[in-house]
N, C-alpha and C. Protein backbone atom coordinates (compact mmCIF):
# COMPACT_ATOMS: atom_id res chain seq x y z
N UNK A 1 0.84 -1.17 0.00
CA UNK A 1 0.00 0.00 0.00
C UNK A 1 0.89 1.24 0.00
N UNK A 2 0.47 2.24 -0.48
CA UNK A 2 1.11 3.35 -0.77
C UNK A 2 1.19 4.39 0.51
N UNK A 3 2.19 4.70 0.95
CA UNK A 3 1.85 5.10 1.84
C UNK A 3 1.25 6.96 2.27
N UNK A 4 1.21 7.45 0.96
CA UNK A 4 0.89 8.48 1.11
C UNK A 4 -0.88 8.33 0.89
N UNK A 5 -1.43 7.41 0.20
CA UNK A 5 -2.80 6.47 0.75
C UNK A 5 -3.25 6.07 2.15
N UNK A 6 -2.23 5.56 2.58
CA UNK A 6 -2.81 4.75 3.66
C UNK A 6 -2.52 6.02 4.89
N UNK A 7 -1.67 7.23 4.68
CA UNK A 7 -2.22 8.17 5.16
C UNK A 7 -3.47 9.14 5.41
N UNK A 8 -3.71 9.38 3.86
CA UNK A 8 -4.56 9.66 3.24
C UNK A 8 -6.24 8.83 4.07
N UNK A 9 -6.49 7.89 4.11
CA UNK A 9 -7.45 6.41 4.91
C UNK A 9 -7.51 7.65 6.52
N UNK A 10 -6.24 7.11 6.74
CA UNK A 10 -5.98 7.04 8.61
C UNK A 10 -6.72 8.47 8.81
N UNK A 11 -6.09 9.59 7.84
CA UNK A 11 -6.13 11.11 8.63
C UNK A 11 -8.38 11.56 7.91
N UNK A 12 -8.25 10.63 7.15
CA UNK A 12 -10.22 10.67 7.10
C UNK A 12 -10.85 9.94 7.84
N UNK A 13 -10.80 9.16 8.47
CA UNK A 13 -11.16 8.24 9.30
C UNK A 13 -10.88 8.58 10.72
N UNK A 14 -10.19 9.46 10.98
CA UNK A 14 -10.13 9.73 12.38
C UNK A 14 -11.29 11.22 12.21
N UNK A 15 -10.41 12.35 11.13
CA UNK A 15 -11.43 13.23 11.10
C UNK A 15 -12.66 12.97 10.87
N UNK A 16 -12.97 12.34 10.16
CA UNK A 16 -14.85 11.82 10.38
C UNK A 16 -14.96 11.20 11.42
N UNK A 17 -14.46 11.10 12.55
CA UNK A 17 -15.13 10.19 13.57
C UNK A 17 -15.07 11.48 14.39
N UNK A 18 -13.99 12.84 14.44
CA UNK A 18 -13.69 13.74 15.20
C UNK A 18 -15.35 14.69 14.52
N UNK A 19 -15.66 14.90 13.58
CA UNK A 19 -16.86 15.33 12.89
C UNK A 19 -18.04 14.66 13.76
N UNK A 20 -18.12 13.26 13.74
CA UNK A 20 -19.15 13.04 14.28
C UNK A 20 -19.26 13.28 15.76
N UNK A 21 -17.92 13.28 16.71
CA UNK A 21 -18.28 13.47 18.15
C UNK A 21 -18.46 15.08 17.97
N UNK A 22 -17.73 15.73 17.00
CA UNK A 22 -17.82 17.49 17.36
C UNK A 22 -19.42 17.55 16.54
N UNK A 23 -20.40 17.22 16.58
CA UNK A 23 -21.73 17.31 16.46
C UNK A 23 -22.47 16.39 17.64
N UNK A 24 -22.08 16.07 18.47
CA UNK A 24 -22.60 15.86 19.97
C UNK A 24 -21.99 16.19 20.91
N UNK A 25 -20.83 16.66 21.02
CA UNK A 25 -19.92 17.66 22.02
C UNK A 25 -19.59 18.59 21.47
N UNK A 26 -19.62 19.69 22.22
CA UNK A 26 -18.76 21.13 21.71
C UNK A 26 -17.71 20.83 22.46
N UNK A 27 -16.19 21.15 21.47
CA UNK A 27 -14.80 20.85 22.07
C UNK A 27 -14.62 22.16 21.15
N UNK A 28 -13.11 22.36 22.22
CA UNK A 28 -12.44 23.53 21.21
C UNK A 28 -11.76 22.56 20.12
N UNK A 29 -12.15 23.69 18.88
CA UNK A 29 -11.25 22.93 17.51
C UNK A 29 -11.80 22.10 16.85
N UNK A 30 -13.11 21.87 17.04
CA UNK A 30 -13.79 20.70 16.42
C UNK A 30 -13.99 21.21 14.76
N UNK A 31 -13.79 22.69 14.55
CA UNK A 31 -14.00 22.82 13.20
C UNK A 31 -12.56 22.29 12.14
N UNK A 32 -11.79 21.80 12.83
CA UNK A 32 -10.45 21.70 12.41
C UNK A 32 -10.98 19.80 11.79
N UNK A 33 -11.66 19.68 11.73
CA UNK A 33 -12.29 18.13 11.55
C UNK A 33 -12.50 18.25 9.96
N UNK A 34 -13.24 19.21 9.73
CA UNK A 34 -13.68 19.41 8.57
C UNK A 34 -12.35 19.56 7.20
N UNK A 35 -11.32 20.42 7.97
CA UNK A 35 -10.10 21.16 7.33
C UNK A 35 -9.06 19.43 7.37
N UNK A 36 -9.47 18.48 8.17
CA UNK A 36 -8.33 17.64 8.19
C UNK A 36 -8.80 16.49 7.57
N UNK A 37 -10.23 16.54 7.21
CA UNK A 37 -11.09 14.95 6.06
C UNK A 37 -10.74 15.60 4.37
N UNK A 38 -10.44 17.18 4.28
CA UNK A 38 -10.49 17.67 3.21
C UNK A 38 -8.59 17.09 2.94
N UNK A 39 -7.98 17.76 3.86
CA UNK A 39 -6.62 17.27 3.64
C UNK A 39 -6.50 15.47 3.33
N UNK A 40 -7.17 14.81 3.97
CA UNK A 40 -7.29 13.31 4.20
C UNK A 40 -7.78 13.06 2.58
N UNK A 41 -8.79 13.50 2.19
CA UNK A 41 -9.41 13.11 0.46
C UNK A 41 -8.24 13.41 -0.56
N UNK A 42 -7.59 14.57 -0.03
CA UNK A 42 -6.67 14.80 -1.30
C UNK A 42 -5.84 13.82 -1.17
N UNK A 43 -5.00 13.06 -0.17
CA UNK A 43 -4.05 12.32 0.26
C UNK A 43 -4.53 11.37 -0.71
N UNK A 44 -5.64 10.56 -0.25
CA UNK A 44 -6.12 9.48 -0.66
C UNK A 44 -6.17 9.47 -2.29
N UNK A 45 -6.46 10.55 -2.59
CA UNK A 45 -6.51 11.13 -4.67
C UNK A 45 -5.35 11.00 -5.13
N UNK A 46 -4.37 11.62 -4.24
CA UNK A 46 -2.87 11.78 -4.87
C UNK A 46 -2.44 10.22 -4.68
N UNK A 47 -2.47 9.66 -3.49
CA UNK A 47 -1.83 8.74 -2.88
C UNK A 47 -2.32 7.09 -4.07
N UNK A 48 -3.51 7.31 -4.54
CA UNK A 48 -4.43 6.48 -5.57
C UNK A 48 -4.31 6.73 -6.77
N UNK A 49 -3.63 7.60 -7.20
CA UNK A 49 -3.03 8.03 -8.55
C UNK A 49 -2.70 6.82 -9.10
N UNK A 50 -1.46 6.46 -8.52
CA UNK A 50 -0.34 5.75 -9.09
C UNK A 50 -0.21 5.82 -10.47
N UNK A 51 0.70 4.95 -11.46
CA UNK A 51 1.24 4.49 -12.27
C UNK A 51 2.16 6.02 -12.63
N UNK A 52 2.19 6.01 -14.10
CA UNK A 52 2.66 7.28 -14.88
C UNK A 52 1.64 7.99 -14.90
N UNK A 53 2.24 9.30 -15.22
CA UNK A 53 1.60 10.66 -15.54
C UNK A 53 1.88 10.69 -17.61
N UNK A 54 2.56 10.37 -17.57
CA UNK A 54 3.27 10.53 -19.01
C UNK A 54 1.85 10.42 -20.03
């Protein structure tokens, strides 16, 4: 597995779970959930690319 993928997995999967508790708890920073599933999708896009560009 690629590991800029399987980053990509880990850092959406925590932020969607941080999304779902920051919509039944107010914590400080819970909007930072949203900013870190967006970072997490691109990971997963870039990271799922693979092969050539050519």
């Amino acid at each position: 597995m690629n590991r800029t993928f399987g980053l990509g997995v880990g850092l959406s999967a925590v932020s969607l779970a941080g999304y779902v508790v920051g919509m039944l708890v107010t914590y400080p920073g819970r909007a930072f959930a949203i900013t870190a599933l967006m970072v997490g999708i691109t990971l997963v896009a870039i990271g799922g690319a693979g092969g050539d560009a050519t």
